[in-house]
Protein backbone atom coordinates (compact mmCIF):
# COMPACT_ATOMS: atom_id res chain seq x y z
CA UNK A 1 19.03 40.82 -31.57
CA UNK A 2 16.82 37.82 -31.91
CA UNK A 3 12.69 39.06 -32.23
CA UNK A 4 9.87 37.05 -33.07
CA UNK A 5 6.98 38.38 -33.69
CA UNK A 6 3.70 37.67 -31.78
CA UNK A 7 -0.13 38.72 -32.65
CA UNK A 8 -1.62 39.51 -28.85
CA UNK A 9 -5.45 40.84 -28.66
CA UNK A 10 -4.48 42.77 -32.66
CA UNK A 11 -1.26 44.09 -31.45
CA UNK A 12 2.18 42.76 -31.96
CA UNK A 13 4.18 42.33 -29.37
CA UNK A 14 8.32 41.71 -29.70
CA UNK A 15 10.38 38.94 -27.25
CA UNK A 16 13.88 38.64 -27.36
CA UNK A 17 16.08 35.10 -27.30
CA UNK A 18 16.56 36.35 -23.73
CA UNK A 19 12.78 36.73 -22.96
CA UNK A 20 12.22 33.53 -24.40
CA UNK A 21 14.41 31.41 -22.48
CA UNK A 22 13.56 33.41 -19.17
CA UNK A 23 9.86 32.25 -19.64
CA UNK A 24 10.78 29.39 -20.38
CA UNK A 25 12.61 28.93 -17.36
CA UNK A 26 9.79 30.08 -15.29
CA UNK A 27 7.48 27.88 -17.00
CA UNK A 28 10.12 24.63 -15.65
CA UNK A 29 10.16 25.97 -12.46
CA UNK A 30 6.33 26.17 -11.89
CA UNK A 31 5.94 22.47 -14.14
CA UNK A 32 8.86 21.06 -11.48
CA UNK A 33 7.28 22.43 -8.57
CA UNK A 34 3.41 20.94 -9.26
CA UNK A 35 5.56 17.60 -10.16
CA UNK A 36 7.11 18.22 -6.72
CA UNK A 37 3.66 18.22 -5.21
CA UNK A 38 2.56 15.74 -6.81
CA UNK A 39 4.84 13.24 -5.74
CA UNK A 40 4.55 14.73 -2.22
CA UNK A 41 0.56 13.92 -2.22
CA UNK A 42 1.17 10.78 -3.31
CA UNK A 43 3.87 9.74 -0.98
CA UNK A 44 1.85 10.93 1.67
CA UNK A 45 -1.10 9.14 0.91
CA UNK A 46 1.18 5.38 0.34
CA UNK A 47 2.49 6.40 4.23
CA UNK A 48 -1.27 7.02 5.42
CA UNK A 49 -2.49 3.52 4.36
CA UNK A 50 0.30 2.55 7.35
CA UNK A 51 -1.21 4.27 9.95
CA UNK A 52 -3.69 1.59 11.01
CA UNK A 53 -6.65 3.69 10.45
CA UNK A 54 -8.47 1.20 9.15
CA UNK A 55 -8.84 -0.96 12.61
CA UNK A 56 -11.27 2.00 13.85
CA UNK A 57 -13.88 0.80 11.42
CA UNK A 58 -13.75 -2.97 12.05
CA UNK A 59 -17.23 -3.81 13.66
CA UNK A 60 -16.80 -6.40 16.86
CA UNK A 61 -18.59 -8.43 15.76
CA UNK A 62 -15.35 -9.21 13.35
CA UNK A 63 -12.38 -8.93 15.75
CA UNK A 64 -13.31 -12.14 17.86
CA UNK A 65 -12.98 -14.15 14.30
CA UNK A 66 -10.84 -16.74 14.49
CA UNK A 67 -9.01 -18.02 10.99
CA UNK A 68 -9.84 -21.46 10.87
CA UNK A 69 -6.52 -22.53 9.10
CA UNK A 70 -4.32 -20.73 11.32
CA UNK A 71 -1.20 -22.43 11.51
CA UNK A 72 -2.02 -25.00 8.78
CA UNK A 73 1.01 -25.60 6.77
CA UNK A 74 -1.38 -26.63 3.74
CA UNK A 75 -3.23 -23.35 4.23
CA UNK A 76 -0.04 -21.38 4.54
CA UNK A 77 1.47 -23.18 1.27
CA UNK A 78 -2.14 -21.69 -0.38
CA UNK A 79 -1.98 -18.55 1.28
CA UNK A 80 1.50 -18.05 0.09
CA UNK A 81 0.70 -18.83 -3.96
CA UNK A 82 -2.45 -16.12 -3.52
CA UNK A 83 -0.64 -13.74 -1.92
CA UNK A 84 1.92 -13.92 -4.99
CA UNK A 85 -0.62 -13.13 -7.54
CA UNK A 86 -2.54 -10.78 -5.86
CA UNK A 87 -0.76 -9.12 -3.12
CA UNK A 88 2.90 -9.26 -3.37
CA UNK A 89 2.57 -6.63 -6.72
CA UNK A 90 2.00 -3.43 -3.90
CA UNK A 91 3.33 -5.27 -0.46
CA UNK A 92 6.10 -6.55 -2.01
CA UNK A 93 7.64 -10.67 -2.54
CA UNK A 94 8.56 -10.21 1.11
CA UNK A 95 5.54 -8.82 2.29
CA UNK A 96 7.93 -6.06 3.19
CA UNK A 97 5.78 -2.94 1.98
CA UNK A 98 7.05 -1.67 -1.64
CA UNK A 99 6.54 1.58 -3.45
CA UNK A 100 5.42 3.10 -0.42
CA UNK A 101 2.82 0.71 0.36
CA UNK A 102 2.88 -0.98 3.86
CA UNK A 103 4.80 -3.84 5.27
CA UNK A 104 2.44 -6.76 6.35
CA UNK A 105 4.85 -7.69 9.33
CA UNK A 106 4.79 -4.46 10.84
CA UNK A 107 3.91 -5.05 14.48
CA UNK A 108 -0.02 -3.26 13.96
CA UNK A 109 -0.23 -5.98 11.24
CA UNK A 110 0.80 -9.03 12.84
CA UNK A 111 -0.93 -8.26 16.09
CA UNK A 112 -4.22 -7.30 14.67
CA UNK A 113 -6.75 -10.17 15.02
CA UNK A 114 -7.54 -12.49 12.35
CA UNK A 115 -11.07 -11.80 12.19
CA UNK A 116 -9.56 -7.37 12.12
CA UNK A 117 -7.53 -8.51 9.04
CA UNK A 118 -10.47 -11.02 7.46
CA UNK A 119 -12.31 -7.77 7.08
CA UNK A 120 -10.07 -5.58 5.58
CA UNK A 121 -9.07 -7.90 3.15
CA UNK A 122 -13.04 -8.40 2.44
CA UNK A 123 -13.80 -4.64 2.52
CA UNK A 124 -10.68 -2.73 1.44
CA UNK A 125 -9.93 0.94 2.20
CA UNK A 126 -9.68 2.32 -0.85
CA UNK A 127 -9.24 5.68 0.19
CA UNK A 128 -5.86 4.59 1.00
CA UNK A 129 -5.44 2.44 -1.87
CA UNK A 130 -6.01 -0.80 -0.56
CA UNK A 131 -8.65 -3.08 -2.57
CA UNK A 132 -11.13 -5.13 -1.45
CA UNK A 133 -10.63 -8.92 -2.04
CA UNK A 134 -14.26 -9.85 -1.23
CA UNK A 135 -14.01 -11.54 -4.70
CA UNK A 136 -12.25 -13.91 -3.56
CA UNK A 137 -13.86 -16.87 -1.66
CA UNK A 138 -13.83 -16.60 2.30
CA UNK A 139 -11.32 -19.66 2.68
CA UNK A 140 -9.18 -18.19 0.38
CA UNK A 141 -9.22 -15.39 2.18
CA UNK A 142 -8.55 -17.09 5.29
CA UNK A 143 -5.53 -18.69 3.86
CA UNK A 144 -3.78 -15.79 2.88
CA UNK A 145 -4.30 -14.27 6.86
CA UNK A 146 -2.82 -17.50 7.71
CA UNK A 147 0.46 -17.19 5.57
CA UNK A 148 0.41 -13.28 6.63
CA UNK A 149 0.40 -14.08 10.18
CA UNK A 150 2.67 -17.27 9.61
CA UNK A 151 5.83 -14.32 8.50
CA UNK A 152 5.72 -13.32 11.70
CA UNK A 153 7.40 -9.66 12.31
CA UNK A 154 10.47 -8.76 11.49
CA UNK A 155 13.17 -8.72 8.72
CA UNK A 156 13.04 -9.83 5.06
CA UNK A 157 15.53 -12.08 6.26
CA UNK A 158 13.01 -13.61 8.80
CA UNK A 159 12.46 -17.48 8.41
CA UNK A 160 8.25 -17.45 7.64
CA UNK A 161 6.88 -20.65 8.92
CA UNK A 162 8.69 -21.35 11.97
CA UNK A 163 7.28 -17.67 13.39
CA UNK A 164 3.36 -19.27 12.97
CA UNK A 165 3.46 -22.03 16.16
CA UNK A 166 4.66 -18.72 18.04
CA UNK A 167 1.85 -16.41 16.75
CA UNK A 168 -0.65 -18.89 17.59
CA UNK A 169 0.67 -19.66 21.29
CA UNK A 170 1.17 -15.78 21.81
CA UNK A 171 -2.67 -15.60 20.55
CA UNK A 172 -3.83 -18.30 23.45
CA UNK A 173 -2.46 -16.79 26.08
């Protein structure tokens, strides 16, 4: 029989191989299940930043803003190369969502107003893990709501800059 030895509070106290392992097979199970947790917290958090809380705390004053480069291909073009450095990382190339984080041509997304997405994108909601760009100049900012809105809903496969013209006519009406 296998015994080690331990020194507990002055007395010594005697585990067996058997012992061992069994504690250390309790010791995996609790480590797997807070791992478990974890990863259950933090999935459910990435699937909360898609709920479209965030619309409840745009003033009005913000959702009659209209982006003044909507449907500019030049803006789009810009919109595009900022979104690749500074939003395609959590949303994804495709603006698809990635990692758990949400797709930008969800329908809540690409019906919100410009002026509903111009302040998101200026004040985050970093409870849900979305930072705020307000770093970045207002046109800038403008341009990448363009190219958002120019991807239209839909599939990856989706062609992006035919789907602006029918944003903006859907917006007119």
């Amino acid at each position: 029989m296998n015994r080690q030895m331990n020194s507990v509070g002055g007395r010594d106290t005697a585990l067996t191989g058997r012992q061992n392992r069994a504690a250390l097979s309790r010791l995996l199970l609790v480590v797997s299940g807070l791992f478990f947790y974890i990863m259950c917290a933090t999935c459910t958090v990435c699937i909360a930043a898609a709920d479209g809380s965030w619309l409840r705390h745009v003033p009005e004053s913000y959702r009659s803003k209209h982006n003044p480069y909507g449907g500019q291909s030049e803006a789009i073009a810009a919109g595009s190369r900022v979104f690749a450095d500074h939003c395609a990382k959590c949303h994804g190339s495709d603006a698809m969502g990635h990692g758990g984080r949400p797709s930008l041509r969800s329908d809540r997304v690409q019906n919100a107003t410009d002026g509903e997405i111009s302040w998101l994108l200026k004040n985050g909601n970093l409870a849900k893990g979305m930072p705020s760009w307000s770093s970045l100049p207002e046109p800038t900012r403008w341009q990448v709501i363009a190219y958002i809105k120019s991807l239209g809903p839909g599939t990856a496969s989706a062609a992006a800059p035919e789907a602006t013209n029918e944003n903006e006519e859907r917006r007119e009406q």
